[in-house]
N, C-alpha and C. Protein backbone atom coordinates (compact mmCIF):
# COMPACT_ATOMS: atom_id res chain seq x y z
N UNK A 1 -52.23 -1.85 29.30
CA UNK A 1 -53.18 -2.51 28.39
C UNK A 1 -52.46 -3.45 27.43
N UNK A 2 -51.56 -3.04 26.83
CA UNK A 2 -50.68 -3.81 25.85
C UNK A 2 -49.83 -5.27 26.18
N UNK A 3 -49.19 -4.61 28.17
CA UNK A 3 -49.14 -5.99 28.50
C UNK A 3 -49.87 -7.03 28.57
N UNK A 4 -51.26 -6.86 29.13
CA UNK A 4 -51.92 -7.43 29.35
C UNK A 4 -52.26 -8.08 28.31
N UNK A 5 -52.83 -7.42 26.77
CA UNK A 5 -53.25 -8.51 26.19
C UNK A 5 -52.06 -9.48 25.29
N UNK A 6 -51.13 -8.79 25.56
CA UNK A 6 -49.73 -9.21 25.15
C UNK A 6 -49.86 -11.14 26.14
N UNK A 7 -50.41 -10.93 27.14
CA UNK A 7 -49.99 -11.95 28.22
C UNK A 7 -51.34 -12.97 27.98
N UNK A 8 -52.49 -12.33 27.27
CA UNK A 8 -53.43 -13.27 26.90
C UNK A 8 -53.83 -14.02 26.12
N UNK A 9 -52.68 -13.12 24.79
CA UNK A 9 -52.47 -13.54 23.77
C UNK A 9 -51.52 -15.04 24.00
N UNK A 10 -50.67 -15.23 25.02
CA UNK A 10 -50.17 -16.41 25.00
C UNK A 10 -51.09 -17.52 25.76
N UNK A 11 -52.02 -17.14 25.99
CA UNK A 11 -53.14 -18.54 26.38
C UNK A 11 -54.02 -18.85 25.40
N UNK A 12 -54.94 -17.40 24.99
CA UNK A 12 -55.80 -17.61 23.95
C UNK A 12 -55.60 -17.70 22.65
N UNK A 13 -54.79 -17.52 21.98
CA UNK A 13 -54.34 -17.12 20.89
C UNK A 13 -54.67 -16.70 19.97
N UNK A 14 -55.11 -17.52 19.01
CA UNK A 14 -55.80 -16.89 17.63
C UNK A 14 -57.30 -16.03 17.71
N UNK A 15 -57.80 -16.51 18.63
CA UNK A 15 -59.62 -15.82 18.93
C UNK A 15 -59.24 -14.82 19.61
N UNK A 16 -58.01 -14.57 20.43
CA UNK A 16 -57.85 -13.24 21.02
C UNK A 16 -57.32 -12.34 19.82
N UNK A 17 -56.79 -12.79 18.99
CA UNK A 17 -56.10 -11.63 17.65
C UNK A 17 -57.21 -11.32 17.03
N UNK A 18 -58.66 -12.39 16.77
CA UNK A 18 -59.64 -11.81 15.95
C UNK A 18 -60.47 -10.65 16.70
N UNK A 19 -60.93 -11.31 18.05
CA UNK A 19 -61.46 -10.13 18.44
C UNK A 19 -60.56 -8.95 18.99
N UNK A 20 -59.32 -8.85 19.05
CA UNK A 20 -58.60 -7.26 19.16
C UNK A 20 -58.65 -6.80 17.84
N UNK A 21 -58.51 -6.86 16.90
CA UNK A 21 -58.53 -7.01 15.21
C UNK A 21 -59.85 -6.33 14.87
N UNK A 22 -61.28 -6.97 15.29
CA UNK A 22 -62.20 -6.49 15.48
C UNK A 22 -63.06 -5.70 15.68
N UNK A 23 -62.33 -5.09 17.22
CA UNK A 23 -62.59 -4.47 18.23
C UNK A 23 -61.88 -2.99 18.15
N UNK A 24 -60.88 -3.31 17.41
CA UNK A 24 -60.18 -1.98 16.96
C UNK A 24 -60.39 -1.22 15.66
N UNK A 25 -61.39 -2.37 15.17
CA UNK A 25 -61.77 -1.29 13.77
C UNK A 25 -63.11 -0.67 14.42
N UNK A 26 -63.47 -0.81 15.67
CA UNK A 26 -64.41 0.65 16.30
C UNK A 26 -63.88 1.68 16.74
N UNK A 27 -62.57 2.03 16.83
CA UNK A 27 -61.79 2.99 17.37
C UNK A 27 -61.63 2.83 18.36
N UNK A 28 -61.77 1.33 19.21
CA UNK A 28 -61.11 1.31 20.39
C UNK A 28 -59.59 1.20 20.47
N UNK A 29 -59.24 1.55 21.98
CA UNK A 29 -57.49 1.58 22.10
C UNK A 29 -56.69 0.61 22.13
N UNK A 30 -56.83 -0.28 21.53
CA UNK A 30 -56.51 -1.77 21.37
C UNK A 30 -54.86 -1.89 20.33
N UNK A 31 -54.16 -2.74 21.18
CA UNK A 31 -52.74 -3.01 20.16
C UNK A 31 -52.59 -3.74 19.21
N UNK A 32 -53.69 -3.22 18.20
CA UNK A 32 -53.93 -4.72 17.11
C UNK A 32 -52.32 -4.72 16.25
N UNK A 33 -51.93 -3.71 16.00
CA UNK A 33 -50.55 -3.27 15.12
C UNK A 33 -49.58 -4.61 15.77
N UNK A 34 -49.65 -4.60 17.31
CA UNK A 34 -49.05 -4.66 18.33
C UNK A 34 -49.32 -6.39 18.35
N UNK A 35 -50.29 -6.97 18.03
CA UNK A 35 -51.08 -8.09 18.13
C UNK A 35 -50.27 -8.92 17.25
N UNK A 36 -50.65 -8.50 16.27
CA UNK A 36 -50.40 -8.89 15.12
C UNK A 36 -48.76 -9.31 14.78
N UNK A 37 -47.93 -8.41 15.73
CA UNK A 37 -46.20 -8.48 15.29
C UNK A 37 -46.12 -10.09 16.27
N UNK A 38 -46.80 -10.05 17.36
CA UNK A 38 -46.49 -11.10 18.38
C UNK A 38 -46.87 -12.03 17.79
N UNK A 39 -48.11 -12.24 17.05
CA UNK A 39 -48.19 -13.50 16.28
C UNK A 39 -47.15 -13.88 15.21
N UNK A 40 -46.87 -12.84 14.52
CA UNK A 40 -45.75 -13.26 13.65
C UNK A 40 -44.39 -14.21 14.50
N UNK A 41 -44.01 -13.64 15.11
CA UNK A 41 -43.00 -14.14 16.35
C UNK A 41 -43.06 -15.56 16.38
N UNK A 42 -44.63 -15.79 17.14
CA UNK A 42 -45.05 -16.55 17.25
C UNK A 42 -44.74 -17.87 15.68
N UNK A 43 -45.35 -17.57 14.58
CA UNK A 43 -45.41 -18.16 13.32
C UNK A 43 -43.54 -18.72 13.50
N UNK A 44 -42.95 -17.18 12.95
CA UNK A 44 -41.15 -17.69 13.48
C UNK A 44 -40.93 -19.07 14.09
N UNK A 45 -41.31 -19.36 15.30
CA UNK A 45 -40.82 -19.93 16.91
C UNK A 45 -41.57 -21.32 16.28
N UNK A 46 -42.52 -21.35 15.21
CA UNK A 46 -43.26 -22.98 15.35
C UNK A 46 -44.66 -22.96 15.84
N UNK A 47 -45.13 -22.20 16.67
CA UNK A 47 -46.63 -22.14 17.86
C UNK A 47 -47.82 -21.70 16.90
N UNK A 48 -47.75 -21.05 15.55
CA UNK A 48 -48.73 -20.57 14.96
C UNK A 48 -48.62 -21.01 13.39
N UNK A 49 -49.52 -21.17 12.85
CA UNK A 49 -49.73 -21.68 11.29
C UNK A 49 -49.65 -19.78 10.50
N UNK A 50 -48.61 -20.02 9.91
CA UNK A 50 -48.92 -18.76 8.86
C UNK A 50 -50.07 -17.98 8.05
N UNK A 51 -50.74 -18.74 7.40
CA UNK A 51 -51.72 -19.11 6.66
C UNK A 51 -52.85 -19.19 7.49
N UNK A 52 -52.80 -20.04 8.49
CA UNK A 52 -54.34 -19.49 9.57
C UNK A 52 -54.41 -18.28 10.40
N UNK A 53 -52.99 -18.27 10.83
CA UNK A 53 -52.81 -16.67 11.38
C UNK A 53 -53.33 -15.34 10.55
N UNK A 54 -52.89 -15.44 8.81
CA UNK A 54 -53.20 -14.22 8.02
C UNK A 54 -54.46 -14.58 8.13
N UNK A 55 -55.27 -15.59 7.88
CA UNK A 55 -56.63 -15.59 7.29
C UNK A 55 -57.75 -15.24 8.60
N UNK A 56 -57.01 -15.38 9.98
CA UNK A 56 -58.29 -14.89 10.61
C UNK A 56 -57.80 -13.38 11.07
N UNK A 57 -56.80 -12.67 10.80
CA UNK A 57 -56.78 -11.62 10.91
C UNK A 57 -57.38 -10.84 9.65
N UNK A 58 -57.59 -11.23 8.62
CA UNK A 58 -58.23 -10.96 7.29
C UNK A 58 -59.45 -10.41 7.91
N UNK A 59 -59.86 -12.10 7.88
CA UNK A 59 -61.42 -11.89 8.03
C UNK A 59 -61.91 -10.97 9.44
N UNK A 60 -61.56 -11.18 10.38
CA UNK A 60 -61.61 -10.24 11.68
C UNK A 60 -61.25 -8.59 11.17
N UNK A 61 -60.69 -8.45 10.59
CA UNK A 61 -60.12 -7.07 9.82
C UNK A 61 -61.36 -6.58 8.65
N UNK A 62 -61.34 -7.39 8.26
CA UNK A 62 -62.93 -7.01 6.95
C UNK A 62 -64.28 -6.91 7.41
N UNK A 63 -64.41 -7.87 8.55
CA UNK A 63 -65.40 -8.11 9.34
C UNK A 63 -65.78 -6.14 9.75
N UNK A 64 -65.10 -6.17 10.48
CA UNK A 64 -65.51 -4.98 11.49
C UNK A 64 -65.07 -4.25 10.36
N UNK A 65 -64.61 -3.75 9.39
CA UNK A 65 -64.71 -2.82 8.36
C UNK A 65 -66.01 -2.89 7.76
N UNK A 66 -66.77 -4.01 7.75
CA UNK A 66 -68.17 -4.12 7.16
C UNK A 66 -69.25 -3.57 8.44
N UNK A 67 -68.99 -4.03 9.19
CA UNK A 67 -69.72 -3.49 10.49
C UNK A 67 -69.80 -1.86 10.58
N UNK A 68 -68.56 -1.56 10.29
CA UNK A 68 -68.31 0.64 10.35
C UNK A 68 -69.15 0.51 8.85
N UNK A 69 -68.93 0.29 8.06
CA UNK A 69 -69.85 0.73 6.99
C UNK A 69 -70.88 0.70 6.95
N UNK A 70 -71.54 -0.32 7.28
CA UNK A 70 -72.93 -0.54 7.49
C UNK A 70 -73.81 0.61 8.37
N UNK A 71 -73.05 0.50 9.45
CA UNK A 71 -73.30 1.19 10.64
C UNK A 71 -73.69 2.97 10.35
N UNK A 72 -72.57 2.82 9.46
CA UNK A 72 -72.67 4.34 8.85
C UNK A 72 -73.63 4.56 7.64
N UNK A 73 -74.05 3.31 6.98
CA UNK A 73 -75.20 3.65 5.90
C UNK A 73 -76.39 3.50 6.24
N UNK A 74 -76.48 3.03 7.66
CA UNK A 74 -78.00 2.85 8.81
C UNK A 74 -77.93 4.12 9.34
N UNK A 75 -76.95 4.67 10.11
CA UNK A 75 -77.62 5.51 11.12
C UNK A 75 -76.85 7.00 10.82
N UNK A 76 -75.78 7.08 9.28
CA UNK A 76 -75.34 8.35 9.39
C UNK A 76 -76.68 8.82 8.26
N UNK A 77 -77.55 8.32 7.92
CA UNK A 77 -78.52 9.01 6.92
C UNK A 77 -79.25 10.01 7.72
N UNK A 78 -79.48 9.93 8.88
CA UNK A 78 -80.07 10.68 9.64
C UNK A 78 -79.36 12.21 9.78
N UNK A 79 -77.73 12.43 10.51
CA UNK A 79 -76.92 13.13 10.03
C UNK A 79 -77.20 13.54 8.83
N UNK A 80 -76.85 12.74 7.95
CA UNK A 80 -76.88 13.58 6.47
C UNK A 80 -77.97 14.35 6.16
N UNK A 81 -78.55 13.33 6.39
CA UNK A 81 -80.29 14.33 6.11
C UNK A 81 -80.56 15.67 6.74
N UNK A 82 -80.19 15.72 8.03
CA UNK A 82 -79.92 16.92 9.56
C UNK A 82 -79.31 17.56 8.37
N UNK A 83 -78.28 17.29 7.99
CA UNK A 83 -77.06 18.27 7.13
C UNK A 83 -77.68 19.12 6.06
N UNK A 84 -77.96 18.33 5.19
CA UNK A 84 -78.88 18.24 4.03
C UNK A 84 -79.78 19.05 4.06
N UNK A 85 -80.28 20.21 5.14
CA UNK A 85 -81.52 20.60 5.31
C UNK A 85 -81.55 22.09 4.64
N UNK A 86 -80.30 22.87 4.12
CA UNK A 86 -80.10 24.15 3.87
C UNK A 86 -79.38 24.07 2.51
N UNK A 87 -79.43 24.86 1.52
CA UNK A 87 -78.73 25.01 0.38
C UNK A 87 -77.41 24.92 0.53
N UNK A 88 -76.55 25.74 1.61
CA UNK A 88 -75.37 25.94 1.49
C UNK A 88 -74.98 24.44 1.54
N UNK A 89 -75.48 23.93 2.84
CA UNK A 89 -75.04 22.52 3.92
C UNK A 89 -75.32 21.48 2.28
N UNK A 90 -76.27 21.33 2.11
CA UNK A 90 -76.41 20.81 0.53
C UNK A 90 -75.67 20.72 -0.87
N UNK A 91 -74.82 22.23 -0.78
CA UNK A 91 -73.75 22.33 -1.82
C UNK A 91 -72.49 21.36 -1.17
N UNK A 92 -72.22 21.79 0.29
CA UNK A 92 -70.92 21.13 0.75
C UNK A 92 -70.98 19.71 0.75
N UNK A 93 -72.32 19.31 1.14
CA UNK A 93 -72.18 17.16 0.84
C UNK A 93 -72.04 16.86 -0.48
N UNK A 94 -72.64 17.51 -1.40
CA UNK A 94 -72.39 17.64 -2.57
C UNK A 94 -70.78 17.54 -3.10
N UNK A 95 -70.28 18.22 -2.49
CA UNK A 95 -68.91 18.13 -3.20
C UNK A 95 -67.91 17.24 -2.15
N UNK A 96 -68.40 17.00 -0.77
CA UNK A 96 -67.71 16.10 -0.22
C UNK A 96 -67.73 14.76 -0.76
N UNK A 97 -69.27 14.49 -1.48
CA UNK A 97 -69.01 13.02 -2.26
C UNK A 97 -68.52 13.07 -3.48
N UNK A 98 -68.34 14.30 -3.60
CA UNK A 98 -67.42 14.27 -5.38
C UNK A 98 -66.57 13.91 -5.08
N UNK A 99 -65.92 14.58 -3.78
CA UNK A 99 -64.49 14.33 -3.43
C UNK A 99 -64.45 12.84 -2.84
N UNK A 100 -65.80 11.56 -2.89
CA UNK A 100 -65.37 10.40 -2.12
C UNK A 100 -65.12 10.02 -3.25
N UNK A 101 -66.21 10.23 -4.35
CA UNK A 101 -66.06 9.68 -5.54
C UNK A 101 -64.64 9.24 -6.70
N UNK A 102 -64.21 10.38 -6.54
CA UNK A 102 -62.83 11.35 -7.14
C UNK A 102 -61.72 10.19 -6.32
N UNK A 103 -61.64 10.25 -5.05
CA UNK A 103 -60.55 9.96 -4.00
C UNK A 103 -60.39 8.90 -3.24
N UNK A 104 -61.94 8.83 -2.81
CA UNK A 104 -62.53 7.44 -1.83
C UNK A 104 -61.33 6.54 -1.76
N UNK A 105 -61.43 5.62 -2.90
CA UNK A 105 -60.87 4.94 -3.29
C UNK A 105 -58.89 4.72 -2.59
N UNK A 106 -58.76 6.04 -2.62
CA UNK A 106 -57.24 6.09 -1.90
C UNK A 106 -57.11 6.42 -0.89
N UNK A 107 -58.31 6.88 -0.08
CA UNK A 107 -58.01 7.54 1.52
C UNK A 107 -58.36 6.24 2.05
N UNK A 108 -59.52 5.18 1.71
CA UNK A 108 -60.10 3.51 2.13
C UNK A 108 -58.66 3.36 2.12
N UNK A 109 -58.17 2.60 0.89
CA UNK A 109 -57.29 1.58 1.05
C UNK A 109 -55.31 2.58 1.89
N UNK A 110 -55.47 3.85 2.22
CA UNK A 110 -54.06 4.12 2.83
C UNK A 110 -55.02 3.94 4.53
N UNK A 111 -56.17 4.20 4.61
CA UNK A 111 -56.62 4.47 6.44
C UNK A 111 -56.14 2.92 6.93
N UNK A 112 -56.24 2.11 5.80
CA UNK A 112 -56.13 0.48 6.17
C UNK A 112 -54.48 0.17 7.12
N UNK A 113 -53.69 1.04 6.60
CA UNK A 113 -52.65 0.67 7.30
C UNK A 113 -51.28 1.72 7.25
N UNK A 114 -51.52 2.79 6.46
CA UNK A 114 -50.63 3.60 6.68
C UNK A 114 -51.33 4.25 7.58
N UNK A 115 -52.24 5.29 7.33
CA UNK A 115 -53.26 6.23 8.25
C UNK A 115 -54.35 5.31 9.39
N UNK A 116 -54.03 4.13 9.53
CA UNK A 116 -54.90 3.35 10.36
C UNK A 116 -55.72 3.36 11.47
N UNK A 117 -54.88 4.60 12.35
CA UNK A 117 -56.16 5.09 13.24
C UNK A 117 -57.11 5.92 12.82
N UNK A 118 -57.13 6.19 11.37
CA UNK A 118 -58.50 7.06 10.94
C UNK A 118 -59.08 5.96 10.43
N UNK A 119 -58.83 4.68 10.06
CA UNK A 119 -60.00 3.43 9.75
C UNK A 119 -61.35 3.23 9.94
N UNK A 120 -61.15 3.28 11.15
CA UNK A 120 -62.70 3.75 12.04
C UNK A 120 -63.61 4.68 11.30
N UNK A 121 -62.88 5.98 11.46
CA UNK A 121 -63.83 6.91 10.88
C UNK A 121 -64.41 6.90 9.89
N UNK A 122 -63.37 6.24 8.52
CA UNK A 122 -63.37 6.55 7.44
C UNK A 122 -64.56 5.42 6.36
N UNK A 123 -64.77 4.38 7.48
CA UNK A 123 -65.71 3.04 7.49
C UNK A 123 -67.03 3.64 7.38
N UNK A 124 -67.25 4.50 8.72
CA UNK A 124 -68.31 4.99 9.14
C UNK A 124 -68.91 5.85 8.08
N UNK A 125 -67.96 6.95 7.89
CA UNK A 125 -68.18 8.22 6.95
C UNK A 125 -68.45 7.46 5.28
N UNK A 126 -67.92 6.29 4.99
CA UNK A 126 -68.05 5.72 3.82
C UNK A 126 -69.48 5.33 3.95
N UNK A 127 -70.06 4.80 4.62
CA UNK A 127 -71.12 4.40 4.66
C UNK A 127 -72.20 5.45 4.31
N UNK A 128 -71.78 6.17 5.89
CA UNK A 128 -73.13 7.95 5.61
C UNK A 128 -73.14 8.09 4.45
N UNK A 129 -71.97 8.27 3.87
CA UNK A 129 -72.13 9.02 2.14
C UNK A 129 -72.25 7.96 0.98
N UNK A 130 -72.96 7.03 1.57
CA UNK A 130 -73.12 5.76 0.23
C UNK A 130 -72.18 5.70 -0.89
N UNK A 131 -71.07 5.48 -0.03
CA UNK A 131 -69.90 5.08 -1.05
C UNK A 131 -69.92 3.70 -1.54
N UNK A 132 -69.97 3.34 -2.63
CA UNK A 132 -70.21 2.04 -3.52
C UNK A 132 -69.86 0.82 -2.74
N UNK A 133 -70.51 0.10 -2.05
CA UNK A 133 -69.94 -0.91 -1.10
C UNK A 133 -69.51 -1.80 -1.94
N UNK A 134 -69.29 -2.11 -3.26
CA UNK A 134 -68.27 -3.03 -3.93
C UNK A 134 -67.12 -2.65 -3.62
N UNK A 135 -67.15 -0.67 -4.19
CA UNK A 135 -65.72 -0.43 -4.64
C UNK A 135 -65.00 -0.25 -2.95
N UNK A 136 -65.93 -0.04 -2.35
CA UNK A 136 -65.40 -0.31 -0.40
C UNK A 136 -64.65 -1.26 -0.08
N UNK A 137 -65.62 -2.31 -0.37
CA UNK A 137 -65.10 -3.63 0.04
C UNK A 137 -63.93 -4.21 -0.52
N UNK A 138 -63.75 -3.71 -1.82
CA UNK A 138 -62.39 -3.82 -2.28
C UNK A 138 -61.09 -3.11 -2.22
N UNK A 139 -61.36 -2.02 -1.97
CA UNK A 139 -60.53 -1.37 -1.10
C UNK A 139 -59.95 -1.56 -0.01
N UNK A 140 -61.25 -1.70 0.68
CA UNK A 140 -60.80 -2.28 2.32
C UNK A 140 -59.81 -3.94 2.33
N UNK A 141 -59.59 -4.39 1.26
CA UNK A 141 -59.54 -6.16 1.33
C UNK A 141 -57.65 -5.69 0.68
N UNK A 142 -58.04 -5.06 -0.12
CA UNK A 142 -56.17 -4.35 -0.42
C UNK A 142 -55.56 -4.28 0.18
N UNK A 143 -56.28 -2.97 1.24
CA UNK A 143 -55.67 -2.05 2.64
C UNK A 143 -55.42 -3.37 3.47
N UNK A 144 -56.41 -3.75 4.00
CA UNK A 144 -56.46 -4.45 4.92
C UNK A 144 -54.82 -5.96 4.83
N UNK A 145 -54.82 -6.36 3.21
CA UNK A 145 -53.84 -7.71 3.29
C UNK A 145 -52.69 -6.98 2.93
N UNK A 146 -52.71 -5.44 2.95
CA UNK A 146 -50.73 -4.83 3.04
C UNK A 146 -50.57 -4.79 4.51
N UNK A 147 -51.76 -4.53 5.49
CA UNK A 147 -51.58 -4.50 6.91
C UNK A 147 -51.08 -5.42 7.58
N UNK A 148 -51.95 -6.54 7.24
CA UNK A 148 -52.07 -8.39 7.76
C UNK A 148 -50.70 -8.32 7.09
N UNK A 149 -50.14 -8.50 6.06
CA UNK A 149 -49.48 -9.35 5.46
C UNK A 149 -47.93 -8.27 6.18
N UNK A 150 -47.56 -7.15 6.21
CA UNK A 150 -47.17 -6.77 6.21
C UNK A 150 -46.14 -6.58 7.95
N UNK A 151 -47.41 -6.43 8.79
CA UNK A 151 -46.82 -7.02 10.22
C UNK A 151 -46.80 -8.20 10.63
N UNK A 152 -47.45 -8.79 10.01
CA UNK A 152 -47.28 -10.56 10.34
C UNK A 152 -45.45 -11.01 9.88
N UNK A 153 -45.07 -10.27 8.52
CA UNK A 153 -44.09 -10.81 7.75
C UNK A 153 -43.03 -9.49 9.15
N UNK A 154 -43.21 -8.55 9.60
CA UNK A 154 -42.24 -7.92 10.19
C UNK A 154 -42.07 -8.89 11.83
N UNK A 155 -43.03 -9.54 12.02
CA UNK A 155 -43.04 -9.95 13.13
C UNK A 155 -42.29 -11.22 13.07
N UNK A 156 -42.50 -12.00 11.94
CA UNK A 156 -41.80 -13.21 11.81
C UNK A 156 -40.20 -12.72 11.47
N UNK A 157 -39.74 -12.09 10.89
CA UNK A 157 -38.62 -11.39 10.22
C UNK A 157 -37.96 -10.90 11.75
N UNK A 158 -38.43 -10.45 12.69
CA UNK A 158 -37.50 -9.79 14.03
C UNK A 158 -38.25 -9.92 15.27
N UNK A 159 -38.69 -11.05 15.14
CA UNK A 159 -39.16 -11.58 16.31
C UNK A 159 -38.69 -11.39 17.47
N UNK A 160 -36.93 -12.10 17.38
CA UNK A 160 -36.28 -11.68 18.66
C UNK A 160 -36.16 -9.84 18.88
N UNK A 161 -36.37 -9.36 18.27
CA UNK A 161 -36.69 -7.42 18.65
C UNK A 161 -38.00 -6.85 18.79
N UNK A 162 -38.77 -8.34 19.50
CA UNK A 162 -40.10 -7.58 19.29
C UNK A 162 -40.73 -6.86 19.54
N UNK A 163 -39.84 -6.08 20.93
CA UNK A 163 -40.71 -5.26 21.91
C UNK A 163 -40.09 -3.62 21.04
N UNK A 164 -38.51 -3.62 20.48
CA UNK A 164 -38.27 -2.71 19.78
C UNK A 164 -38.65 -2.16 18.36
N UNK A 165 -39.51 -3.55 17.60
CA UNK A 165 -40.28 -3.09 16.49
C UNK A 165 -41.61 -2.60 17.06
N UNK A 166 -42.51 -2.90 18.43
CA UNK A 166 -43.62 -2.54 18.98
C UNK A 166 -43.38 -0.95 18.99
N UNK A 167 -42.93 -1.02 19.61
CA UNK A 167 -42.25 0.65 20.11
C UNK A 167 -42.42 1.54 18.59
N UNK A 168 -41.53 1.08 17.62
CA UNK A 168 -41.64 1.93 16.47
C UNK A 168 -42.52 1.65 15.87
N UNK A 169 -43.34 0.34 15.83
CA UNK A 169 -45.02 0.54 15.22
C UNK A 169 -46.22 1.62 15.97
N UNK A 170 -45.43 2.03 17.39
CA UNK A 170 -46.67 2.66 18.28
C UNK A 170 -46.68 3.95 17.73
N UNK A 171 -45.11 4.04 17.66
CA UNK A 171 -44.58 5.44 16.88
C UNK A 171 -45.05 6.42 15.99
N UNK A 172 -45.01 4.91 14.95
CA UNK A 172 -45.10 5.13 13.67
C UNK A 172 -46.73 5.52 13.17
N UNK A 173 -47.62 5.27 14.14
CA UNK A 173 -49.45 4.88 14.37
C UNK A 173 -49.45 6.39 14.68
N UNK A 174 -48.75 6.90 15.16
CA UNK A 174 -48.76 8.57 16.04
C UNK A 174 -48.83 8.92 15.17
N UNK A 175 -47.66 8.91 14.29
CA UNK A 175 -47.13 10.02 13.65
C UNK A 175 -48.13 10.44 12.26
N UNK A 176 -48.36 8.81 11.97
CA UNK A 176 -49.23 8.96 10.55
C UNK A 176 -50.70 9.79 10.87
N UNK A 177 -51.33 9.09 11.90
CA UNK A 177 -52.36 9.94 12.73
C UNK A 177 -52.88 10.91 12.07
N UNK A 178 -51.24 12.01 13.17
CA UNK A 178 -51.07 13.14 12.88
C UNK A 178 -51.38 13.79 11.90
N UNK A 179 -50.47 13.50 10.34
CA UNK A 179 -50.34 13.31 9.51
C UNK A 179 -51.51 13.90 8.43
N UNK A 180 -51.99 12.54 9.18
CA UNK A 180 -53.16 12.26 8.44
C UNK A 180 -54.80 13.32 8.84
N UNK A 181 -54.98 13.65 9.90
CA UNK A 181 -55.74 14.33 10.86
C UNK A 181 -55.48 16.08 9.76
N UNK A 182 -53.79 16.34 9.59
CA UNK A 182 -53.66 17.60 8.76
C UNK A 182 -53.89 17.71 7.89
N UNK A 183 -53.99 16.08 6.96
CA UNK A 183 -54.63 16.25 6.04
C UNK A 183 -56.23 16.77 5.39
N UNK A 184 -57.02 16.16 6.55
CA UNK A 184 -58.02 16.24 6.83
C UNK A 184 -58.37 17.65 6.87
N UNK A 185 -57.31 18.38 7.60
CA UNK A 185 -58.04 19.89 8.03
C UNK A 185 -58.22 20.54 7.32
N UNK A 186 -56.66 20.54 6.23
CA UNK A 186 -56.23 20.97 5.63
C UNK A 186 -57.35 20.69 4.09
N UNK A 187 -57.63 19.68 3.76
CA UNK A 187 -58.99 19.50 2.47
C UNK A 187 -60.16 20.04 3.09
N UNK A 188 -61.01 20.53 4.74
CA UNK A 188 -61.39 20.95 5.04
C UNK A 188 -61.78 22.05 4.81
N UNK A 189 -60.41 22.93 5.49
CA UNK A 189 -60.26 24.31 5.25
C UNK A 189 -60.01 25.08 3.86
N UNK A 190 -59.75 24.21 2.82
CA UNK A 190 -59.78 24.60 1.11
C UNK A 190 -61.05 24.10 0.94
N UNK A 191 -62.19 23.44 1.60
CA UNK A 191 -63.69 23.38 1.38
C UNK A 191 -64.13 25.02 1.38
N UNK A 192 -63.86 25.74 3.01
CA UNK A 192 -64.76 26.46 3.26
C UNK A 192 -64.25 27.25 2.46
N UNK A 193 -62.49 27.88 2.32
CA UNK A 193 -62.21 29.45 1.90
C UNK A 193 -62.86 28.97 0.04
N UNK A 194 -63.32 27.55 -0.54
CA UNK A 194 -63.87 27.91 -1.56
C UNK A 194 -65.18 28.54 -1.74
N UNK A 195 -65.83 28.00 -0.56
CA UNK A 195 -67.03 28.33 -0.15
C UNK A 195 -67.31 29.88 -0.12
N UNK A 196 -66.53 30.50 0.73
CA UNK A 196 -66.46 32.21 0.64
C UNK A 196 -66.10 32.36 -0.19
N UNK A 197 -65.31 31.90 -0.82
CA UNK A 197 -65.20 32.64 -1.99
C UNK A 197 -66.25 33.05 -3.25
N UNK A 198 -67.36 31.83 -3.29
CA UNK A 198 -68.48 31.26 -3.85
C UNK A 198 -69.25 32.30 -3.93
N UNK A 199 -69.33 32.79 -2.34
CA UNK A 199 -70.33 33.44 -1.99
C UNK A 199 -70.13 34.94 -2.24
N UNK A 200 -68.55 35.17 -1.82
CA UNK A 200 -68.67 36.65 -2.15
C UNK A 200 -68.80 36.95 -4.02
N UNK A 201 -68.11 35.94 -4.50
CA UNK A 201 -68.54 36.34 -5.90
C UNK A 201 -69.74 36.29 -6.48
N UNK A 202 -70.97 36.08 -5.63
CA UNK A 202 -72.35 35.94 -5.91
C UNK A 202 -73.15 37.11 -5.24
């Protein structure tokens, strides 16, 4: 897959980075990390404008971050509501948006590019839980120009190593994942044992 759009990227160029860019803030398996270093390269070598390169990966990057949000303030109300239907299920959304309220703000702008394969989710789930689409959108525009700005400038910087900085960006996408996924369980699982605890002291 990576070759491939690696090899399409040298015909199409810039409209192929927006829509992989795009296309990967739905959680598809797409090498935008990967995209993005080759254009830098590219910028290096003469073939690409700096400045038009960041700005349509911006906007292609914010774009589909507005799309997961939306998406999630249309059709996760339904979910929520499903959720919403029992006292207990009612206490826990309850404190999951304390906790967007409280936190939001830093799990948006790290999913943007440290934790980046939770992006997706975290678009979606922002939305269900009517997280302030100002303070979203500004978040997401942070996250999003340490990402852009950040592999574009690694890609121009070691261009000639590009296939060996790919490798440790694919790496590096794993690991945070990971990471990040334990984090998740882990604020999870201090939801419920508060929860029993709630309960047995009642």
């Amino acid at each position: 897959m990576t070759e491939q759009v690696l090899t399409l990227l040298a015909v199409w160029g810039l409209p192929l980075l927006g829509i992989v860019i795009l296309l990967s803030c739905f959680a598809l398996p797409l090498p935008s990390s990967i995209v993005i270093l080759t254009c830098g390269s590219l910028v290096a070598a003469g073939d690409l404008s700096f400045i038009t390169t960041w700005s349509v990966a911006m906007i292609a990057a914010n774009l589909g971050d507005q799309i997961g949000y939306h998406s999630g303030h249309l059709f996760g109300r339904r979910l929520i509501h499903w959720l919403d239907g029992t006292p207990t299920r009612h206490a826990l959304i309850d404190r999951a948006r304390h906790a967007m309220d409280v936190s939001g703000g830093k799990t948006i702008f790290l999913s943007r590019w440290l934790f980046s394969p939770l992006g997706p989710y975290v678009n979606f789930l922002s939305g269900a839980a009517h997280y302030g689409w100002r303070r979203f959108t500004l978040w997401c525009c942070l996250g999003e120009c340490v990402w852009v700005t950040g592999y574009l400038s690694l890609g121009y910087l070691f261009g000639d190593n590009i296939n060996a900085i790919s490798e440790i960006a694919s790496d590096l996408n794993g690991i945070f994942a990971a990471i990040g996924a334990i984090i998740a369980l882990s604020w999870y699982a201090h939801i419920l044992m508060k929860r029993h605890t709630e309960q047995i002291s009642h």
